[in-house]
N, C-alpha and C. Protein backbone atom coordinates (compact mmCIF):
# COMPACT_ATOMS: atom_id res chain seq x y z
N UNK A 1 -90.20 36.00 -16.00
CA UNK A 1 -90.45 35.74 -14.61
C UNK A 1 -89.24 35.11 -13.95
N UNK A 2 -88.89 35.37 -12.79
CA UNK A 2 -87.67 34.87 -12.16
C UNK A 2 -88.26 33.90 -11.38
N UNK A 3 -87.71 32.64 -11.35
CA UNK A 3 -87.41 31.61 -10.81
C UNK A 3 -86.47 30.85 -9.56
N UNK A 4 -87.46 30.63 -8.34
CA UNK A 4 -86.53 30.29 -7.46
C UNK A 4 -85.81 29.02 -7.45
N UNK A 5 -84.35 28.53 -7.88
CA UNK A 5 -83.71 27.62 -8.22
C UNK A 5 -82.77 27.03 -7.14
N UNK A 6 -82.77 27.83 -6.00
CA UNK A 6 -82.08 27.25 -4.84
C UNK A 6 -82.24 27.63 -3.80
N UNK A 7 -81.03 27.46 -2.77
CA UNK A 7 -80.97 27.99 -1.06
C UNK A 7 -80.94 29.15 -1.29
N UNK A 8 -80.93 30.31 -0.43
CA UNK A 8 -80.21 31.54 0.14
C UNK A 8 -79.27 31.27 0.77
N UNK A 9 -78.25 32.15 1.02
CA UNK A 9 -77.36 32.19 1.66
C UNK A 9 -77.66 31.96 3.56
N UNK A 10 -78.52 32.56 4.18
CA UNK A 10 -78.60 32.53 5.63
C UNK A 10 -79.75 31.05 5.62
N UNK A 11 -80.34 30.48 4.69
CA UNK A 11 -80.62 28.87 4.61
C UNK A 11 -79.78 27.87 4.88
N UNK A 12 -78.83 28.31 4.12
CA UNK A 12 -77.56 27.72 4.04
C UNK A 12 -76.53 27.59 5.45
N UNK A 13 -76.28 28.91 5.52
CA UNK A 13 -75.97 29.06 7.06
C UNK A 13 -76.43 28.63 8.18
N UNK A 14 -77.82 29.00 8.21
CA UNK A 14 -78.24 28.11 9.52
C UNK A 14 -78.67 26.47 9.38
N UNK A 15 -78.50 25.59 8.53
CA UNK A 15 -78.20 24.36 8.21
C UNK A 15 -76.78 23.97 8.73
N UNK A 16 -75.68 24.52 8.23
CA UNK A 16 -74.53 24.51 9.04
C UNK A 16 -73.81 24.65 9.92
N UNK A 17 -74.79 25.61 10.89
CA UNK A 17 -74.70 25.89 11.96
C UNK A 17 -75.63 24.65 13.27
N UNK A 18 -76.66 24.41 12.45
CA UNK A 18 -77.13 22.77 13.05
C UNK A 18 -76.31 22.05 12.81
N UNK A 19 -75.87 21.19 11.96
CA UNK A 19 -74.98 20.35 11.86
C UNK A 19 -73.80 20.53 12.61
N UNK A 20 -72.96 21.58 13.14
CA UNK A 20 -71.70 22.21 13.69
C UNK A 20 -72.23 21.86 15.18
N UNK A 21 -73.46 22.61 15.65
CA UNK A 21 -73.56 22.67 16.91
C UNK A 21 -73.80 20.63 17.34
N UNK A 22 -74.80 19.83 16.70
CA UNK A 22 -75.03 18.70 17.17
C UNK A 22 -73.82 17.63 16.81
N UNK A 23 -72.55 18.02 16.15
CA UNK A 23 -71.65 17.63 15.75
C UNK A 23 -70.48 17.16 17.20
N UNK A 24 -70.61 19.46 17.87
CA UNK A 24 -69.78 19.82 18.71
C UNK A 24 -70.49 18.59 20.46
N UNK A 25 -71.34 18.73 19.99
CA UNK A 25 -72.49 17.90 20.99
C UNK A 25 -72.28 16.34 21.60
N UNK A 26 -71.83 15.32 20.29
CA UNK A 26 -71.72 14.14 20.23
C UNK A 26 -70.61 13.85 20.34
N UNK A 27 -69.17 14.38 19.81
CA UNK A 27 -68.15 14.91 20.37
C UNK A 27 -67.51 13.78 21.51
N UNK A 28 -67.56 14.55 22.45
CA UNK A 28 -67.03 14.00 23.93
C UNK A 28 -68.02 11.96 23.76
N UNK A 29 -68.68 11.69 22.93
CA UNK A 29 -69.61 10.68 23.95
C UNK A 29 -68.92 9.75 22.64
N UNK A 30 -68.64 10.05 21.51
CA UNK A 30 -67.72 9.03 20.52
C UNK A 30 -66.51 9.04 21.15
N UNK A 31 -65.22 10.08 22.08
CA UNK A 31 -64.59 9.98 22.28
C UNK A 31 -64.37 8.71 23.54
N UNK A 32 -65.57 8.32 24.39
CA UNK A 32 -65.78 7.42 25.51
C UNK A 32 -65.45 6.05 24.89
N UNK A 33 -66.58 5.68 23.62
CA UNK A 33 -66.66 4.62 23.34
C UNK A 33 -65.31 3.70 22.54
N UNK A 34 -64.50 4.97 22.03
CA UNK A 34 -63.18 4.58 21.10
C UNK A 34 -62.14 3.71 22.58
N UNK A 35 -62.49 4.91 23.58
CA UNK A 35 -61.71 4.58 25.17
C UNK A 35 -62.08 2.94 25.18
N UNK A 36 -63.36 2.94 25.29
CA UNK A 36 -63.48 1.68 26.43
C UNK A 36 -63.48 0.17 24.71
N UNK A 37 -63.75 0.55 23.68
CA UNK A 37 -63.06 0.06 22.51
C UNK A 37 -61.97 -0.48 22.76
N UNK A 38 -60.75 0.22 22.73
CA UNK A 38 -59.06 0.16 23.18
C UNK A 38 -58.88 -0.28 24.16
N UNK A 39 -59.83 -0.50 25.54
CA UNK A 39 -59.74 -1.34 26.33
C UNK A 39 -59.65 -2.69 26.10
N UNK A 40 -61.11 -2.93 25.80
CA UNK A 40 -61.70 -4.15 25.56
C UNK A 40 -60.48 -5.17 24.64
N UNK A 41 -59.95 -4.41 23.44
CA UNK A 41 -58.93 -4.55 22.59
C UNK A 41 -57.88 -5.36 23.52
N UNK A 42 -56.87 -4.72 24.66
CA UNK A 42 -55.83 -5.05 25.31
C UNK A 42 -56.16 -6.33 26.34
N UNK A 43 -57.24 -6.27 27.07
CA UNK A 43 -57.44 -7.21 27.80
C UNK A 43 -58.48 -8.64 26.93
N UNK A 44 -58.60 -8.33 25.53
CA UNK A 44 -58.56 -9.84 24.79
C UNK A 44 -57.42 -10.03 24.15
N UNK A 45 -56.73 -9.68 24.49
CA UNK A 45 -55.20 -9.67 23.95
C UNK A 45 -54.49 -10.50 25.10
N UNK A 46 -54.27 -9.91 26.02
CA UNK A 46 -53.95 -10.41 27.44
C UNK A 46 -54.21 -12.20 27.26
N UNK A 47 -55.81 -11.87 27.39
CA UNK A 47 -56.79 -12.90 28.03
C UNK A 47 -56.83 -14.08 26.65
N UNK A 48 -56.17 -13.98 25.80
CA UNK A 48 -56.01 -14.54 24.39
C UNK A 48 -54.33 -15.39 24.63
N UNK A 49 -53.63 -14.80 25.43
CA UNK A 49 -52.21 -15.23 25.62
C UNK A 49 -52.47 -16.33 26.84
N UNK A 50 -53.20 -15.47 27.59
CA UNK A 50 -53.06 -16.55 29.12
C UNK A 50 -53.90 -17.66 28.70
N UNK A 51 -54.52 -17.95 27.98
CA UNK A 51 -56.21 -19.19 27.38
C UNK A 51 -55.13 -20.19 26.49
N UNK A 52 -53.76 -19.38 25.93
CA UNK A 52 -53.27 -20.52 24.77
C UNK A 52 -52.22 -20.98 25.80
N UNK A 53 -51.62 -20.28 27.07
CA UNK A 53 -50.99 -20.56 27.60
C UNK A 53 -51.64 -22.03 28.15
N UNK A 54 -52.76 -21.97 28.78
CA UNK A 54 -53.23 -23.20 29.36
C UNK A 54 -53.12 -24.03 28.60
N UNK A 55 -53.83 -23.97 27.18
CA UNK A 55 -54.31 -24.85 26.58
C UNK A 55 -53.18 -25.51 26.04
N UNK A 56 -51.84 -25.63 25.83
CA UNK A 56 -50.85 -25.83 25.75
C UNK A 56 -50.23 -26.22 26.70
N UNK A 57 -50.47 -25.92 27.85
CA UNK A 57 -49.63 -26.74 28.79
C UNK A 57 -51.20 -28.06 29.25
N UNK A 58 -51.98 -28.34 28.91
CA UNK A 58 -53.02 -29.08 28.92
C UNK A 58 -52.33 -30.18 27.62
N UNK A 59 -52.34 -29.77 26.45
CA UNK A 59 -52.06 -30.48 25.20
C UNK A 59 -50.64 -31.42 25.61
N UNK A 60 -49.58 -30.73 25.74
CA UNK A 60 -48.19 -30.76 25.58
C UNK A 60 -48.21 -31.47 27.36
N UNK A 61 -48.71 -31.82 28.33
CA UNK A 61 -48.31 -31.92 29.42
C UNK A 61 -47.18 -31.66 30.10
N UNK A 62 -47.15 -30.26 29.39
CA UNK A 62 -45.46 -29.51 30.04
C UNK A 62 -46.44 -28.62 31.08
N UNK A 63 -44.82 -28.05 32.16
CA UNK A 63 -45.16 -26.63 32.54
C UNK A 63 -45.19 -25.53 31.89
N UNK A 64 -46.08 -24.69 31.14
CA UNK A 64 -45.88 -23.32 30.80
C UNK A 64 -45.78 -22.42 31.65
N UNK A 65 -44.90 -20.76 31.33
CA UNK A 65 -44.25 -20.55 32.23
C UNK A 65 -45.43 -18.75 31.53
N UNK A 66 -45.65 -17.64 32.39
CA UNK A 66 -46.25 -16.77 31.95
C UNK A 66 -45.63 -15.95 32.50
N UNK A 67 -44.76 -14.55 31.59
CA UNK A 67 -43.89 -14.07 32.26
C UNK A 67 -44.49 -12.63 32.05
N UNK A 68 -44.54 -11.79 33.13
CA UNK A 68 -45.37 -10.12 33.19
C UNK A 68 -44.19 -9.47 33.64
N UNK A 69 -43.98 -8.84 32.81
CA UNK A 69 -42.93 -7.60 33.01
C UNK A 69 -43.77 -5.99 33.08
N UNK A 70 -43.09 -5.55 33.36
CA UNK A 70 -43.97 -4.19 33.51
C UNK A 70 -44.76 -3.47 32.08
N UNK A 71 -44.11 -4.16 30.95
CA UNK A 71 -45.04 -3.31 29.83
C UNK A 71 -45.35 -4.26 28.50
N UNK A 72 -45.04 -5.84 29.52
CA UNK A 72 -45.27 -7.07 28.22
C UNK A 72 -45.82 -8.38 28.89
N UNK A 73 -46.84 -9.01 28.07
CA UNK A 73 -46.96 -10.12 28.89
C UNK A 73 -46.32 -11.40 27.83
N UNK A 74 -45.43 -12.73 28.21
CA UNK A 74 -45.39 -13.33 27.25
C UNK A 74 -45.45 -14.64 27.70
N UNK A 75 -45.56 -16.02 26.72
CA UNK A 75 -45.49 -17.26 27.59
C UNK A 75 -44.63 -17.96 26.23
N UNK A 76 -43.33 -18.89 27.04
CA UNK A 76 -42.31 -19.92 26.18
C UNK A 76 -43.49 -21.16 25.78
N UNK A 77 -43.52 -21.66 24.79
CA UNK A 77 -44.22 -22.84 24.73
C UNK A 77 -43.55 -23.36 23.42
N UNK A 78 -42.23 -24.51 24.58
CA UNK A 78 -41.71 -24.93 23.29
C UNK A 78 -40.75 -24.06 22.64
N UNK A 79 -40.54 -23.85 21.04
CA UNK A 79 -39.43 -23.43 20.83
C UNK A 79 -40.43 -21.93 20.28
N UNK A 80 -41.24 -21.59 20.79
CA UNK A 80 -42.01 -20.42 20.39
C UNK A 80 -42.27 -19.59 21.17
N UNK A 81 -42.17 -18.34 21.27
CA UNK A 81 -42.84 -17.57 22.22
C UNK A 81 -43.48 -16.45 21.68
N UNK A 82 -44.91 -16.60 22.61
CA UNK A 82 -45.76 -15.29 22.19
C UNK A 82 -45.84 -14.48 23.20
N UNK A 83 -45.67 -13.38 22.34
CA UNK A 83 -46.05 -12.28 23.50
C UNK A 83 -46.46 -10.99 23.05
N UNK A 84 -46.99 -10.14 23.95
CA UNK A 84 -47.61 -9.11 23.78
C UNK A 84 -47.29 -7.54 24.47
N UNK A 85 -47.32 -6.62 24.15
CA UNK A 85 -46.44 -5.46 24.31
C UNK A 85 -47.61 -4.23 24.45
N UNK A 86 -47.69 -3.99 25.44
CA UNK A 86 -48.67 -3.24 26.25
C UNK A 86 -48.65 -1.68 25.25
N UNK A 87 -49.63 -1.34 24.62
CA UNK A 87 -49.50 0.43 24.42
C UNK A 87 -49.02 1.78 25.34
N UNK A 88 -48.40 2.73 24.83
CA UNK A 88 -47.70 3.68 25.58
C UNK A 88 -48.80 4.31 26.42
N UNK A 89 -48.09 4.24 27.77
CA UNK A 89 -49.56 4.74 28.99
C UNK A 89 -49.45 3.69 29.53
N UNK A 90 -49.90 2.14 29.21
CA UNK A 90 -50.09 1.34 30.17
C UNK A 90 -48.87 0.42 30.24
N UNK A 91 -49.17 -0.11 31.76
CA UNK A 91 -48.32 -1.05 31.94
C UNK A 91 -49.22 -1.89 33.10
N UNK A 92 -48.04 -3.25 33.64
CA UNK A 92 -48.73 -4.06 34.83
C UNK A 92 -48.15 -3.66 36.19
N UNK A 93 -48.20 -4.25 36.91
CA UNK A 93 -48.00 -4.17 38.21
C UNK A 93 -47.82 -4.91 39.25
N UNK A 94 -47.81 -5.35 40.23
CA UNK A 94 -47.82 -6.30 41.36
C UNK A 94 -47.31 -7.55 40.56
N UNK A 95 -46.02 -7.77 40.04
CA UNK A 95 -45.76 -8.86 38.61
C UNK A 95 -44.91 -10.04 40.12
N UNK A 96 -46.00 -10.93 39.56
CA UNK A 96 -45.60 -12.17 40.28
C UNK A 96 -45.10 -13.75 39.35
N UNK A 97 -44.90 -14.41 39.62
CA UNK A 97 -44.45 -15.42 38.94
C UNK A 97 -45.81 -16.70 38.68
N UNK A 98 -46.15 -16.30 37.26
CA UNK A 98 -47.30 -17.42 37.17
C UNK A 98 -46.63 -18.36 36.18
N UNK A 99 -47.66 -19.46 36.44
CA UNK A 99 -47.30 -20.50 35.44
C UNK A 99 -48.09 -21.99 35.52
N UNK A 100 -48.65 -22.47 34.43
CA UNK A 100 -49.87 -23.75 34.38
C UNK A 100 -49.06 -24.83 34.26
N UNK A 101 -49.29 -25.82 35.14
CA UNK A 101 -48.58 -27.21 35.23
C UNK A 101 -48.69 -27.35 34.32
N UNK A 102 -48.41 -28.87 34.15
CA UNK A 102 -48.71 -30.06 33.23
C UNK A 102 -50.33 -30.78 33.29
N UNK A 103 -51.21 -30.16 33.93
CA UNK A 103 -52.76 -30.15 33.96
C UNK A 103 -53.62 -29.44 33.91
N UNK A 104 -52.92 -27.97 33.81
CA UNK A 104 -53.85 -27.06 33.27
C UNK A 104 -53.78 -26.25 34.63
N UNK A 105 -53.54 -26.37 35.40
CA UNK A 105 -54.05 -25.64 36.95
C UNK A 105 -52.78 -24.75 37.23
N UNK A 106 -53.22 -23.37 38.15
CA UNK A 106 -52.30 -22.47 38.05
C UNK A 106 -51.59 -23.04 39.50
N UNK A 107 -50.40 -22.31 39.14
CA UNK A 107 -49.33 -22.54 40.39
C UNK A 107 -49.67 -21.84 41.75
N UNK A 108 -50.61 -20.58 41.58
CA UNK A 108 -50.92 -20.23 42.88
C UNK A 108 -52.06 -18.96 42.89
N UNK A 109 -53.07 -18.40 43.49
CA UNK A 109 -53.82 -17.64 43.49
C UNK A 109 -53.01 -16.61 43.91
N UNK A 110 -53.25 -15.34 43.19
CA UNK A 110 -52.83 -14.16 42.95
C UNK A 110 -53.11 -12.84 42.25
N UNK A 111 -52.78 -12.25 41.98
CA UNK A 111 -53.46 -10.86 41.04
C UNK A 111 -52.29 -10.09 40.58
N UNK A 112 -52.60 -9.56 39.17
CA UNK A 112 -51.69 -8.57 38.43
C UNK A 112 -52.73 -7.66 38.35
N UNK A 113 -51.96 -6.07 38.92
CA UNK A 113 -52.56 -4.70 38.17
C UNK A 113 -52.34 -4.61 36.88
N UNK A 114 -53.20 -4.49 36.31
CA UNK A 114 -53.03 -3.87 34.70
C UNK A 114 -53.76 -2.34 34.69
N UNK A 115 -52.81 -1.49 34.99
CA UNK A 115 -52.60 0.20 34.52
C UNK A 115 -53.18 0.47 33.20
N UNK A 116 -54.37 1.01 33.00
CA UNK A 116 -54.31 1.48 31.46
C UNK A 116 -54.75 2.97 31.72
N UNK A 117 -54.42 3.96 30.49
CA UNK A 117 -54.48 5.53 30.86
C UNK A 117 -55.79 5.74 31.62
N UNK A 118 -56.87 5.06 31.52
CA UNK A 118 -58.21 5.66 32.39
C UNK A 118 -58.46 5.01 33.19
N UNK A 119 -58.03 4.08 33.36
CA UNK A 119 -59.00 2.56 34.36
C UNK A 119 -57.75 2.23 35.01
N UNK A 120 -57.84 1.07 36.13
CA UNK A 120 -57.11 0.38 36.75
C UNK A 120 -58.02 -1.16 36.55
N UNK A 121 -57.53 -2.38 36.23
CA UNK A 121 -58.32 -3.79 36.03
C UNK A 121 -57.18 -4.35 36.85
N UNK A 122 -57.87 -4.87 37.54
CA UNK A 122 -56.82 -6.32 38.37
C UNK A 122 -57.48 -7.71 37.39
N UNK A 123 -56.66 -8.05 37.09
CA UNK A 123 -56.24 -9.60 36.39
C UNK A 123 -56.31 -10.77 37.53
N UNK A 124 -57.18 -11.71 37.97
CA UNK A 124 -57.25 -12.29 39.12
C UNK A 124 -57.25 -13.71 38.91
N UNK A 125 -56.36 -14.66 39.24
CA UNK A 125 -55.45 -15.78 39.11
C UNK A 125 -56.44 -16.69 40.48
N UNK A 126 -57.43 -17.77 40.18
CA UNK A 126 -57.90 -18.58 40.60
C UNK A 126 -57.21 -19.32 40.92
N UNK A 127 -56.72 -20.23 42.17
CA UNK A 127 -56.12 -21.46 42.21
C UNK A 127 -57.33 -22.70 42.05
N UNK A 128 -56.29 -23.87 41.47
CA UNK A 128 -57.12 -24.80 41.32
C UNK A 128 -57.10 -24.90 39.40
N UNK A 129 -57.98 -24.95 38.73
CA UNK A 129 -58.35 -25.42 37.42
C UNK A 129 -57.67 -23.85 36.86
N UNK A 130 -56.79 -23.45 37.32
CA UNK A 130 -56.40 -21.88 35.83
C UNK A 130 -57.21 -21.13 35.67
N UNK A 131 -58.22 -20.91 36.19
CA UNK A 131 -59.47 -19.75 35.69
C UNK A 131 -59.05 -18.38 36.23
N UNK A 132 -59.10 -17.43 35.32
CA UNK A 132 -58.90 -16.21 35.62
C UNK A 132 -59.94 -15.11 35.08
N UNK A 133 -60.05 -14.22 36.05
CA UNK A 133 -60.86 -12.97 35.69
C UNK A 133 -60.27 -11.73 35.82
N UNK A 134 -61.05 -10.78 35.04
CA UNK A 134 -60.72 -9.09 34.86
C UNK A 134 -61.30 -8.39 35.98
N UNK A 135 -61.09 -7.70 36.86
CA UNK A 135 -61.95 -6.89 37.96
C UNK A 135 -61.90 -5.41 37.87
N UNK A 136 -62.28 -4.60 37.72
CA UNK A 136 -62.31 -3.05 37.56
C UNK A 136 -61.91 -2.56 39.22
């Protein structure tokens, strides 16, 4: 007596042809989330430089100085400097001269464009206590 021991061939096929089509499907909607991923990535990067910037010119009761060039943001503190180097595609914009006293408070209310390949975020410079936000 013969014994059925596996798939057929067009079993087989149309299994792979589900998997292919709901594959081709999901596609575009993993490609969104990697996007706004790589966002999120650059502007805690940013927002990670400008937070030690304060907190350092708070500690140290110096002026720190925060310097935006079109494709880097960096701040001197001391005999160190950190800085950060924007991915190919983005850069800033409207680059003005910031910088946190010797109390933590910014030198003047203002805004940097930050360009990234899909979005535009303005970077927005509170006067008064240094607080800054991201704006879409």
């Amino acid at each position: 007596m013969y014994q059925n021991k596996g798939f057929t061939l067009i079993e087989v096929l149309l299994t792979l042809s589900i998997i292919i089509v709901f594959t081709f499907l999901t596609l575009p909607y993993a490609h969104i989330k990697t996007l706004s991923y790589h966002q999120d990535m650059i502007l805690n990067q940013i927002s990670s430089i400008i937070c030690h910037a304060k907190s350092m010119s708070l500690t140290t009761h110096q002026q720190v100085d925060l310097t935006f060039t079109q494709k880097n943001i960096s701040c001197q503190i001391q005999d160190k400097n950190i800085k950060y180097v924007l991915p190919e595609g983005c850069y800033f914009s409207h680059l003005k001269k910031i910088y946190f006293n010797k109390n933590g408070n910014i030198n003047q209310a203002n805004h940097i464009m930050i360009h990234l390949k899909n979005n535009q975020i303005k970077l927005v410079f509170h006067l008064g206590n240094g607080d800054f936000c991201f704006e879409s």
